[in-house]
C-alpha atoms as a PDB file:
ATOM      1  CA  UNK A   1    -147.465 -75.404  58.203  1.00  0.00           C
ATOM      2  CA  UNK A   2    -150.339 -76.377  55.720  1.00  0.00           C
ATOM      3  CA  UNK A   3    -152.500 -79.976  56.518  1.00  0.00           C
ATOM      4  CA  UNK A   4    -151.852 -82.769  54.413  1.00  0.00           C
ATOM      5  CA  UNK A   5    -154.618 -83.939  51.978  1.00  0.00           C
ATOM      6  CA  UNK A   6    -154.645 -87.346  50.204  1.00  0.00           C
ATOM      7  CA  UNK A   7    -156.778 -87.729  46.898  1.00  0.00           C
ATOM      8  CA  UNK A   8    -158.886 -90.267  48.212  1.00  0.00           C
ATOM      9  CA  UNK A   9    -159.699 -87.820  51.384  1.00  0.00           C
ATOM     10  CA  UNK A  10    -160.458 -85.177  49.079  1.00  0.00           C
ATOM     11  CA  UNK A  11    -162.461 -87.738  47.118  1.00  0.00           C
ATOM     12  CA  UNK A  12    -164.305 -88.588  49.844  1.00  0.00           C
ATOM     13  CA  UNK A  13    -165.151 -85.608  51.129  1.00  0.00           C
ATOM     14  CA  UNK A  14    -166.020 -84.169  47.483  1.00  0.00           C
ATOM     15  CA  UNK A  15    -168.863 -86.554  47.837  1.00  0.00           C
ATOM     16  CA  UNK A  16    -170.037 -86.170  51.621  1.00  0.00           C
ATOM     17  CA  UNK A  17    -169.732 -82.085  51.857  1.00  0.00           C
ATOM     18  CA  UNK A  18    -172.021 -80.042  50.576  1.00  0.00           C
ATOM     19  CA  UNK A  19    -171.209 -77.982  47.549  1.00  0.00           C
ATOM     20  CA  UNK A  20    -172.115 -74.674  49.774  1.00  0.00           C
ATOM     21  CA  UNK A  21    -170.198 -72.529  52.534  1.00  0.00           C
ATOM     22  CA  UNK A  22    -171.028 -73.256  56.021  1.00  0.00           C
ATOM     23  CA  UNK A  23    -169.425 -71.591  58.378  1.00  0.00           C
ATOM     24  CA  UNK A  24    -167.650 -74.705  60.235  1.00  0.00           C
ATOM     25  CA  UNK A  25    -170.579 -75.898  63.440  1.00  0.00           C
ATOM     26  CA  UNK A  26    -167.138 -75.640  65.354  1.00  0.00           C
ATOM     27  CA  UNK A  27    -166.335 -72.319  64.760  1.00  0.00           C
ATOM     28  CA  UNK A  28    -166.938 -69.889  67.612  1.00  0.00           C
ATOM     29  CA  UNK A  29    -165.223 -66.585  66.238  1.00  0.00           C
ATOM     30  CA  UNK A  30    -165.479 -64.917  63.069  1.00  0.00           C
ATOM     31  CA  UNK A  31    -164.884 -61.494  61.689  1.00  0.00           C
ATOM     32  CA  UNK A  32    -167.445 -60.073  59.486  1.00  0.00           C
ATOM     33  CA  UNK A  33    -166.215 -57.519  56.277  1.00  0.00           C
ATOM     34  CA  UNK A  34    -168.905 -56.143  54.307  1.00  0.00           C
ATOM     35  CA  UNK A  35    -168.714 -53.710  51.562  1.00  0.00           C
ATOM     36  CA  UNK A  36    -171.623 -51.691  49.475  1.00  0.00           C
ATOM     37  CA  UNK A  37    -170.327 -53.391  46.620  1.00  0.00           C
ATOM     38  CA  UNK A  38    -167.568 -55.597  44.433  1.00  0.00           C
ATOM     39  CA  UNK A  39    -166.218 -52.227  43.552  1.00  0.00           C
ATOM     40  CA  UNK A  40    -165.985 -50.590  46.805  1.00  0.00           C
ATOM     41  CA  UNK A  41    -162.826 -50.171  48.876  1.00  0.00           C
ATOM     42  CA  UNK A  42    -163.926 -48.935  51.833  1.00  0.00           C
ATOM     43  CA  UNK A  43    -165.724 -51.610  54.525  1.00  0.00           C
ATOM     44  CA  UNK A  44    -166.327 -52.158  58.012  1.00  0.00           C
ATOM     45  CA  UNK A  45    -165.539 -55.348  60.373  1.00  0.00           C
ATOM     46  CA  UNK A  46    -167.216 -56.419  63.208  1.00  0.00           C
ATOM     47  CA  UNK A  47    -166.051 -59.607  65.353  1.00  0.00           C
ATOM     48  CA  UNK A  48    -168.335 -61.891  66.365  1.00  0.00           C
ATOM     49  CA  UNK A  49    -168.425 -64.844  68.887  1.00  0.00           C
ATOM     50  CA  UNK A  50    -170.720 -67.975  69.684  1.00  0.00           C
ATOM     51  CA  UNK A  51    -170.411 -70.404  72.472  1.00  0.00           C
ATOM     52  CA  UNK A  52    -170.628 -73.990  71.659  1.00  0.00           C
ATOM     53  CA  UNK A  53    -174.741 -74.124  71.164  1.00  0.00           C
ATOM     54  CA  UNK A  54    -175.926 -70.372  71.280  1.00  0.00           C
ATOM     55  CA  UNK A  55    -176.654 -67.611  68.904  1.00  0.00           C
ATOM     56  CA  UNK A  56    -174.309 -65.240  67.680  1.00  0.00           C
ATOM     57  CA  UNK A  57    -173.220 -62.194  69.800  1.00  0.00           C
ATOM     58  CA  UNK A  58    -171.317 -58.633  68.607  1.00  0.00           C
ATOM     59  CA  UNK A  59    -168.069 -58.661  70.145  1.00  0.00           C
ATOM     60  CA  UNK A  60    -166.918 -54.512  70.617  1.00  0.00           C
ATOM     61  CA  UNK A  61    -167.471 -52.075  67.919  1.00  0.00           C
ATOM     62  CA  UNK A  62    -167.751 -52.306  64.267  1.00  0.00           C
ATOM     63  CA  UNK A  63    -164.027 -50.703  62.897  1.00  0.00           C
ATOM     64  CA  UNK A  64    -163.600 -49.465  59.117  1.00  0.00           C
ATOM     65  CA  UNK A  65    -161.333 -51.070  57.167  1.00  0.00           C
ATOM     66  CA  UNK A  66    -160.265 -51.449  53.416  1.00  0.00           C
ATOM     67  CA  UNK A  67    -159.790 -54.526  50.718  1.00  0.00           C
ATOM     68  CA  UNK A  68    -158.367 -54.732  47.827  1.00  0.00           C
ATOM     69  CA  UNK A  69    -157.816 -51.340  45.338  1.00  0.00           C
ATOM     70  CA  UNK A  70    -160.071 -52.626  43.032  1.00  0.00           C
ATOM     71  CA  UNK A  71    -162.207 -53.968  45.766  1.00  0.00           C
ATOM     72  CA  UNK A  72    -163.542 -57.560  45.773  1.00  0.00           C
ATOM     73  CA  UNK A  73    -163.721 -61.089  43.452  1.00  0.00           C
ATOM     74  CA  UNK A  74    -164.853 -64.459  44.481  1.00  0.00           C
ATOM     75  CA  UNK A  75    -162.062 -66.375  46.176  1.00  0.00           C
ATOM     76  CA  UNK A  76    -161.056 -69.561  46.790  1.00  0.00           C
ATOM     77  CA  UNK A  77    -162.017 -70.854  50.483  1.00  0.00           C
ATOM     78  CA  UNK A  78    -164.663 -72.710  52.910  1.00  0.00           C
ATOM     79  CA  UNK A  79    -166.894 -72.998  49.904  1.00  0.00           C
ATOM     80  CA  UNK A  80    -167.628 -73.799  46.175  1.00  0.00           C
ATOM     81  CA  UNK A  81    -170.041 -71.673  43.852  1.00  0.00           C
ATOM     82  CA  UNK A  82    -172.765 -73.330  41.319  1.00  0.00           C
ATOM     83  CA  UNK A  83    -172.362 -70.482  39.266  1.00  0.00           C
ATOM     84  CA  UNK A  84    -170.364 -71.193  35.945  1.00  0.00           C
ATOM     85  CA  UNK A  85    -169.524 -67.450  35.070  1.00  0.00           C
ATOM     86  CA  UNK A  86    -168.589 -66.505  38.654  1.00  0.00           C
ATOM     87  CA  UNK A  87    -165.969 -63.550  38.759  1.00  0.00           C
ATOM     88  CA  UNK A  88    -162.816 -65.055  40.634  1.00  0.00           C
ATOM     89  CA  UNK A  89    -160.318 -63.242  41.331  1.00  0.00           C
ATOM     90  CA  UNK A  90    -156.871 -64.031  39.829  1.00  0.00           C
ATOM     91  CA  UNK A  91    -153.517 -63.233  40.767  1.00  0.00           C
ATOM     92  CA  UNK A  92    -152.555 -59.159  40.845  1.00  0.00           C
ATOM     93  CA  UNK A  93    -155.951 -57.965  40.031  1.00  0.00           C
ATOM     94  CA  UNK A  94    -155.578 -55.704  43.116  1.00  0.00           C
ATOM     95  CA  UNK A  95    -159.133 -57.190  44.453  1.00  0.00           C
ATOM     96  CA  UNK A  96    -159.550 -58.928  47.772  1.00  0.00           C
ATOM     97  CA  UNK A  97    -160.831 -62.432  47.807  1.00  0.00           C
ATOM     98  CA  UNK A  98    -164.546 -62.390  48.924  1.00  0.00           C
ATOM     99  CA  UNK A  99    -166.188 -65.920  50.706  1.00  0.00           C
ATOM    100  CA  UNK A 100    -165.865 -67.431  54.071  1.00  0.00           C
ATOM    101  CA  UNK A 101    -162.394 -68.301  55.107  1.00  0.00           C
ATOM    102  CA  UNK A 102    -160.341 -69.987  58.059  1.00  0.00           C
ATOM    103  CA  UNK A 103    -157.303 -68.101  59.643  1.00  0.00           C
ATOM    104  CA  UNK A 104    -154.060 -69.077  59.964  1.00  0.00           C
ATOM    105  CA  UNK A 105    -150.756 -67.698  61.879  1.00  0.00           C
ATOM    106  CA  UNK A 106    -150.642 -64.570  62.842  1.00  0.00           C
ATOM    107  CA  UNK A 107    -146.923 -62.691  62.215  1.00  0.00           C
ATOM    108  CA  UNK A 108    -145.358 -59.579  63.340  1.00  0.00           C
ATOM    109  CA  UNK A 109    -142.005 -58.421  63.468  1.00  0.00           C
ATOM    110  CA  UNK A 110    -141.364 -59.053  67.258  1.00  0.00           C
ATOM    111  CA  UNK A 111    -139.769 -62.572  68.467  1.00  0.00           C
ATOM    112  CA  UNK A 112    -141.927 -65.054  69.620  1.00  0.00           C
ATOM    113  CA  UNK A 113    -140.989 -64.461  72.899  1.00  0.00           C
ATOM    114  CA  UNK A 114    -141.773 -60.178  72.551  1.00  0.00           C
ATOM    115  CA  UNK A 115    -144.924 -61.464  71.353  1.00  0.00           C
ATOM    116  CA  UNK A 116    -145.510 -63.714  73.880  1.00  0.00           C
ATOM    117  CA  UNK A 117    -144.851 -60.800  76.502  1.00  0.00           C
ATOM    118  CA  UNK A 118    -146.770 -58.068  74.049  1.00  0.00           C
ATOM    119  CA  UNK A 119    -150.038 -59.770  73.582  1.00  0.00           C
ATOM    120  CA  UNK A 120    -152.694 -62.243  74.449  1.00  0.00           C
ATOM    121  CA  UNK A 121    -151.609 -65.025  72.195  1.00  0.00           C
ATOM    122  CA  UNK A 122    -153.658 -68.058  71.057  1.00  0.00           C
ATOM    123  CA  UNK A 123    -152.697 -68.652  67.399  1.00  0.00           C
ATOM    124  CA  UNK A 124    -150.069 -69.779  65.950  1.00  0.00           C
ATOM    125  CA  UNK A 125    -147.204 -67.533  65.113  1.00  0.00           C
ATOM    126  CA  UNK A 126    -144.584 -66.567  63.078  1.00  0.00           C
ATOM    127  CA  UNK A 127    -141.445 -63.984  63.153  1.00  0.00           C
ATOM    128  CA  UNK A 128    -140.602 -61.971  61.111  1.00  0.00           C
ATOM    129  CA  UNK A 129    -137.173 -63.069  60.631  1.00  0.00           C
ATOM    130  CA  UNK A 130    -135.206 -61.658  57.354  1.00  0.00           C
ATOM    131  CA  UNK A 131    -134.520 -65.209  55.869  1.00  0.00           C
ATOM    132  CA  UNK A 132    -138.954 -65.238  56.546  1.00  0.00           C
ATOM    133  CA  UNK A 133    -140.933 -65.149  52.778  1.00  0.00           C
ATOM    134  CA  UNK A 134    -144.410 -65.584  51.476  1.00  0.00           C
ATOM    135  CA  UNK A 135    -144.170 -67.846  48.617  1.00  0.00           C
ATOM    136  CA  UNK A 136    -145.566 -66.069  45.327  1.00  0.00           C
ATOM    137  CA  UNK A 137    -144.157 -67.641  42.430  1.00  0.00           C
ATOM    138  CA  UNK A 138    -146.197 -70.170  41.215  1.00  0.00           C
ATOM    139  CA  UNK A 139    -144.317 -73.235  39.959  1.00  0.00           C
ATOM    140  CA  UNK A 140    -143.161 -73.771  43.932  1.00  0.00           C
ATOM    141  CA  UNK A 141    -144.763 -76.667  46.107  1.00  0.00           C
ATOM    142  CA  UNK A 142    -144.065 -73.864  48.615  1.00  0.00           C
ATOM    143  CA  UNK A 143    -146.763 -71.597  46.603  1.00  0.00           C
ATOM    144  CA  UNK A 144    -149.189 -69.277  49.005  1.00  0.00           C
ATOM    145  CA  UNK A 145    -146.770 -70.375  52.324  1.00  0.00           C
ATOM    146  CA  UNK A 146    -144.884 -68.847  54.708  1.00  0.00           C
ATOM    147  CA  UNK A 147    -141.981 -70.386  55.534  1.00  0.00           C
ATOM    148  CA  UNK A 148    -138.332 -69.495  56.809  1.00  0.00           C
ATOM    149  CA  UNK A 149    -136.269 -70.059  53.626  1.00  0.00           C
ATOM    150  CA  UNK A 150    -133.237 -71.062  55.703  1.00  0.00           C
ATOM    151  CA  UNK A 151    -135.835 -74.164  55.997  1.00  0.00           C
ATOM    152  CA  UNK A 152    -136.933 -75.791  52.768  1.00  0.00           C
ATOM    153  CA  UNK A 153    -135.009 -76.267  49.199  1.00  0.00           C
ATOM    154  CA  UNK A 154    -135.560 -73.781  46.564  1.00  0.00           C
ATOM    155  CA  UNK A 155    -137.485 -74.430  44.185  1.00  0.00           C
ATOM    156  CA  UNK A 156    -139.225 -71.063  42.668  1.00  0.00           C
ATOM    157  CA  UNK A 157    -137.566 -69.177  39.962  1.00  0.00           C
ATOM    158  CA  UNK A 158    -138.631 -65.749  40.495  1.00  0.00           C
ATOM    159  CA  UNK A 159    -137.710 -64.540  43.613  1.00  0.00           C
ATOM    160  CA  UNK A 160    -138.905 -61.460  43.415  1.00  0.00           C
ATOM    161  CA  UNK A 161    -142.588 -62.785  43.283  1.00  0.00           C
ATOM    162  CA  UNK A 162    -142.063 -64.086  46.955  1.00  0.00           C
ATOM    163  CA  UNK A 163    -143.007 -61.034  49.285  1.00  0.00           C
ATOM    164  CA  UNK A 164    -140.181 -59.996  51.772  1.00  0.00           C
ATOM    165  CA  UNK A 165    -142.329 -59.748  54.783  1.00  0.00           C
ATOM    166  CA  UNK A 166    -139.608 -58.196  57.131  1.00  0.00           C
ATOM    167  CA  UNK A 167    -139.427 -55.610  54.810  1.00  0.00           C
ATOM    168  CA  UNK A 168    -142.998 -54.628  54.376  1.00  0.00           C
ATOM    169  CA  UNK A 169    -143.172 -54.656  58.084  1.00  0.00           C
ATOM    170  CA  UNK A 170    -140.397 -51.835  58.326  1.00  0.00           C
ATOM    171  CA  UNK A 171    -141.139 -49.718  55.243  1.00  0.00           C
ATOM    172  CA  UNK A 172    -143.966 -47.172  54.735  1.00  0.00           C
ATOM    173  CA  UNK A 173    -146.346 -47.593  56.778  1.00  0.00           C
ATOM    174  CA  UNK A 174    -144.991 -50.852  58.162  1.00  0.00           C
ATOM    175  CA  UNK A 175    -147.832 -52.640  56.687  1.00  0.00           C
ATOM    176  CA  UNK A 176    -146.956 -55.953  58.113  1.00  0.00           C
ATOM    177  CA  UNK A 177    -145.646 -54.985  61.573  1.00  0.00           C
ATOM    178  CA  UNK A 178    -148.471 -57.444  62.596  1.00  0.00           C
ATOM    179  CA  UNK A 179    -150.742 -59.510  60.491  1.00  0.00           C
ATOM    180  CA  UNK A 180    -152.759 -62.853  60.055  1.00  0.00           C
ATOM    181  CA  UNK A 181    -152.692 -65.197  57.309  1.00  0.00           C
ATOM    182  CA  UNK A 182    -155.923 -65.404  55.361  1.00  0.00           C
ATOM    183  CA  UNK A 183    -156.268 -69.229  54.275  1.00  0.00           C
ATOM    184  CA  UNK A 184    -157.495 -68.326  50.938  1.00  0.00           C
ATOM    185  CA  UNK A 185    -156.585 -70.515  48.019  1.00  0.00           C
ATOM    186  CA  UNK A 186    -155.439 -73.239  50.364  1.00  0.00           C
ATOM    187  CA  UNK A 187    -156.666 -77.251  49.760  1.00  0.00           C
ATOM    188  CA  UNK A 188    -159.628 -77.691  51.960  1.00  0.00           C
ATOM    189  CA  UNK A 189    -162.856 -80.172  52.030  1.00  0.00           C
ATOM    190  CA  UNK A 190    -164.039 -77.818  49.362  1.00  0.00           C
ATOM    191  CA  UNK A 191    -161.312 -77.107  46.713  1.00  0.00           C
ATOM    192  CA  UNK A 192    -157.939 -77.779  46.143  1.00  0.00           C
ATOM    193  CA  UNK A 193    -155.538 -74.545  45.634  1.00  0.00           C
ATOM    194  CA  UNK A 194    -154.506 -73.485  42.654  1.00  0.00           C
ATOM    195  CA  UNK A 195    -152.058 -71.568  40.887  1.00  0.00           C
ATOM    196  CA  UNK A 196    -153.944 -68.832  39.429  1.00  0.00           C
ATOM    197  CA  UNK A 197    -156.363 -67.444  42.652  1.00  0.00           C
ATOM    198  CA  UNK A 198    -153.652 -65.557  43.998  1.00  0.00           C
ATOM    199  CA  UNK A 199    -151.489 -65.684  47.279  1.00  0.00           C
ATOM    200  CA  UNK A 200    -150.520 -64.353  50.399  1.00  0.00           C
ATOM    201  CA  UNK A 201    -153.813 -62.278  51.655  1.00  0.00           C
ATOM    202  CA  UNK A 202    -153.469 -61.217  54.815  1.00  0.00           C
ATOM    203  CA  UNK A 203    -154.907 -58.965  57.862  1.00  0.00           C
ATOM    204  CA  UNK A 204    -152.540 -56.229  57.976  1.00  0.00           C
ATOM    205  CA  UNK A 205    -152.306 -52.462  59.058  1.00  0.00           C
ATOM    206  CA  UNK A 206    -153.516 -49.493  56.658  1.00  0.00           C
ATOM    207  CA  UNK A 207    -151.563 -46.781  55.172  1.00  0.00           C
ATOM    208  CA  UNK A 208    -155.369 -44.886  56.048  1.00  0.00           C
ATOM    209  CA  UNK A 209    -158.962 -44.780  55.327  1.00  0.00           C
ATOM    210  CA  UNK A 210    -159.644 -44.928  51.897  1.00  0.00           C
ATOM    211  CA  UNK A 211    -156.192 -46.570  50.831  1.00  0.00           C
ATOM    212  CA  UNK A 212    -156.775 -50.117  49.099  1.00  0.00           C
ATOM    213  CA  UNK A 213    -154.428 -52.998  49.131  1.00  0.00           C
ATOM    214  CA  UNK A 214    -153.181 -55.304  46.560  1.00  0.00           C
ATOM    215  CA  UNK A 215    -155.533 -57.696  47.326  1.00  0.00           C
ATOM    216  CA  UNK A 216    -155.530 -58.446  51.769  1.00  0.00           C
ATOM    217  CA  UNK A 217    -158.018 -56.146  54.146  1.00  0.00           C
ATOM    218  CA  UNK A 218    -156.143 -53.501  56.536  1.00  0.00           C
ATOM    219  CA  UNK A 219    -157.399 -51.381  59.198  1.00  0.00           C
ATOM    220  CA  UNK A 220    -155.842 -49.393  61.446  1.00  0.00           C
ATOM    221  CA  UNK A 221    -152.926 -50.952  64.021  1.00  0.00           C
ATOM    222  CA  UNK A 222    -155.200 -50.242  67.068  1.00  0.00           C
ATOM    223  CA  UNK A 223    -157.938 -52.415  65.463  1.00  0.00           C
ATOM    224  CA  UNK A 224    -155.845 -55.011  64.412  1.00  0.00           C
ATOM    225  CA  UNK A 225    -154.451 -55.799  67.404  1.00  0.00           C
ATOM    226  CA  UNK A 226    -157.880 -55.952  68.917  1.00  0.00           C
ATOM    227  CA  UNK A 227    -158.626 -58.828  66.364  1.00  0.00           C
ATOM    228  CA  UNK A 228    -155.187 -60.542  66.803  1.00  0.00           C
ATOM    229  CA  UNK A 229    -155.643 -60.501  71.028  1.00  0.00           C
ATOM    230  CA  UNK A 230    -159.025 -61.779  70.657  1.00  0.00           C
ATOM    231  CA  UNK A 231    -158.844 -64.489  67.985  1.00  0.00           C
ATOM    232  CA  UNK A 232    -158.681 -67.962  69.294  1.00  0.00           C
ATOM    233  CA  UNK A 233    -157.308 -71.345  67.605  1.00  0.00           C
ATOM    234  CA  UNK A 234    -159.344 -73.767  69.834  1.00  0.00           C
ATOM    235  CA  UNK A 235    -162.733 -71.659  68.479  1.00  0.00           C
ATOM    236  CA  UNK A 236    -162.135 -71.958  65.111  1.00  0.00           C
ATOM    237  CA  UNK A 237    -161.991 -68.392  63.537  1.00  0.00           C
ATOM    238  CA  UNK A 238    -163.340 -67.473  60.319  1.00  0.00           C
ATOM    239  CA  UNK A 239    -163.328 -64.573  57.686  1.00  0.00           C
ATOM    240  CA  UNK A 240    -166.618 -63.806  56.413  1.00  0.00           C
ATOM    241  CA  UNK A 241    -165.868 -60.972  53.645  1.00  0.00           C
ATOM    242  CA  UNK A 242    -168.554 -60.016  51.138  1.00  0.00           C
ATOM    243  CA  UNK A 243    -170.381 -57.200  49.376  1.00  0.00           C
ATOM    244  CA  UNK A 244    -173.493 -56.058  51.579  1.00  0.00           C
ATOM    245  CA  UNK A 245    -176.231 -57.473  48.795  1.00  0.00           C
ATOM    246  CA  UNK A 246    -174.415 -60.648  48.489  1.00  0.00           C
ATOM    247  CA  UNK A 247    -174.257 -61.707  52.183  1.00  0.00           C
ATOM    248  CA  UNK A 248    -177.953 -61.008  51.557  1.00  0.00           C
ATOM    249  CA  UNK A 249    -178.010 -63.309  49.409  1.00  0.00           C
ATOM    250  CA  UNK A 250    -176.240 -66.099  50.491  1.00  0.00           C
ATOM    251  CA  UNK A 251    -177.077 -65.967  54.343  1.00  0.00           C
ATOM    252  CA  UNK A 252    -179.554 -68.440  54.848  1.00  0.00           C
ATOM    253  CA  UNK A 253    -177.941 -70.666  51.904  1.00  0.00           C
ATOM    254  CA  UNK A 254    -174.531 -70.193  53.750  1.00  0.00           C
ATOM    255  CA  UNK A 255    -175.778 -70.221  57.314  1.00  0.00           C
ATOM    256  CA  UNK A 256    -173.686 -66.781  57.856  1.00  0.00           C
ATOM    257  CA  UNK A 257    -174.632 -64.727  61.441  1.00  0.00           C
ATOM    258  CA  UNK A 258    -177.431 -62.272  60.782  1.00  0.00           C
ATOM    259  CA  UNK A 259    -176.831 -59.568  58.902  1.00  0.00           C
ATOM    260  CA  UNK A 260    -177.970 -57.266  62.021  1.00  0.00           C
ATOM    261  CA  UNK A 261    -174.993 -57.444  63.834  1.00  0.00           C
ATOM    262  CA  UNK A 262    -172.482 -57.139  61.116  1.00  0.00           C
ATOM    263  CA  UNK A 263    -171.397 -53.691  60.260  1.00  0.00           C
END
């Protein structure tokens, strides 16, 4: 499921990228999350799409959402920070990651072919199936994946740190009835993952306004199947997530959509 990156590519491209976020020139969708602040729960998230050489457009209405419980730290994504004492957040620190990120698969608890029939499909995807984990415990090669464990060897010693997605989907609020797989702390042209950033952040539904997670954004099923009909493979989706004053800050640095027609 994850890309394949020698040393020497990661070499090379350590020396030919810059050492800033850009959101990729081929990226034509991305969802904006901003917060008032690192502590704040509560957000909003507007989509936004670009053809090939024009400016950014608002796509529908801003939604509210929420990130992590103890809202956000700097994450591990499309990007690399020149500053030394920058807070990252770590594994279980209840905060969602905050940077510019790609999106992966999106999963539900229908069969492909239910999704297929249920929605307008143009990612990847995955089923929920009961065999179906997130890979949490990090001595695994399989660490911050979702795979099919019927698939792949075992080779994690905790498996209670893997997150039973079928089960999430069904219980309470049935968080993961649908979701999409935020590629944070994933090897990239910027960084290579890690085993300390934390794993498996995700789009996923709310248990309501003002609930945090333990570290993906949620928003209400409605909404998030407005994002997951909408969002595109071939345009190259992104997650921009910040605090308001620091996509401020980093928007001309980061080349980030204007501020104006985020939430």
């Amino acid at each position: 499921m994850k890309k394949s990156w020698s040393v020497l590519t990661l070499l090379w491209l350590s020396l030919s990228t810059p050492v800033y976020a850009q959101v990729p020139p081929q990226t034509q969708q991305a969802l904006v999350v901003v917060t008032e602040s690192w502590d704040a729960v509560k957000g909003r998230l507007q989509r936004l799409e670009r053809s090939a050489q024009g400016p950014w457009q608002a796509v529908g209405q801003a939604v509210p959402i929420v990130v992590g419980k103890k809202g956000m730290g700097w994450g591990r994504g499309l990007f690399q920070l020149d500053e030394p004492q920058a807070d990252y957040r770590r594994e279980g620190d209840k905060r969602a990651p905050a940077g510019v990120f790609s999106l992966g698969s999106v999963f539900g608890l229908a069969t492909v072919p239910q999704a297929q029939q249920w929605l307008t499909l143009h990612m990847p995807y995955i089923h929920l199936s009961p065999t179906v984990r997130c890979i949490g415990d990090a001595p695994s090669r399989y660490y911050n994946e979702i795979h099919d464990t019927r698939n792949i060897q075992r080779d994690w010693l905790h498996d209670e740190n893997n997150e039973n997605m079928r089960r999430d989907a069904i219980r309470d609020e049935g968080a993961y009835r649908w979701g999409v797989f935020v590629e944070h702390n994933t090897t990239n042209a910027f960084q290579a993952r890690d085993k300390i950033s934390g794993s498996c952040i995700f789009l996923h539904i709310w248990k309501g306004d003002g609930s945090g997670t333990s570290g993906c954004t949620a928003m209400a099923q409605s909404d998030l199947l407005n994002v997951i009909n909408w969002l595109d493979a071939r345009k190259h989706p992104v997650l921009i997530q910040l605090p308001q004053t620091v996509y401020r800050d980093y928007q001309a640095q980061w080349h980030l959509p204007p501020l104006s027609l985020a939430p």
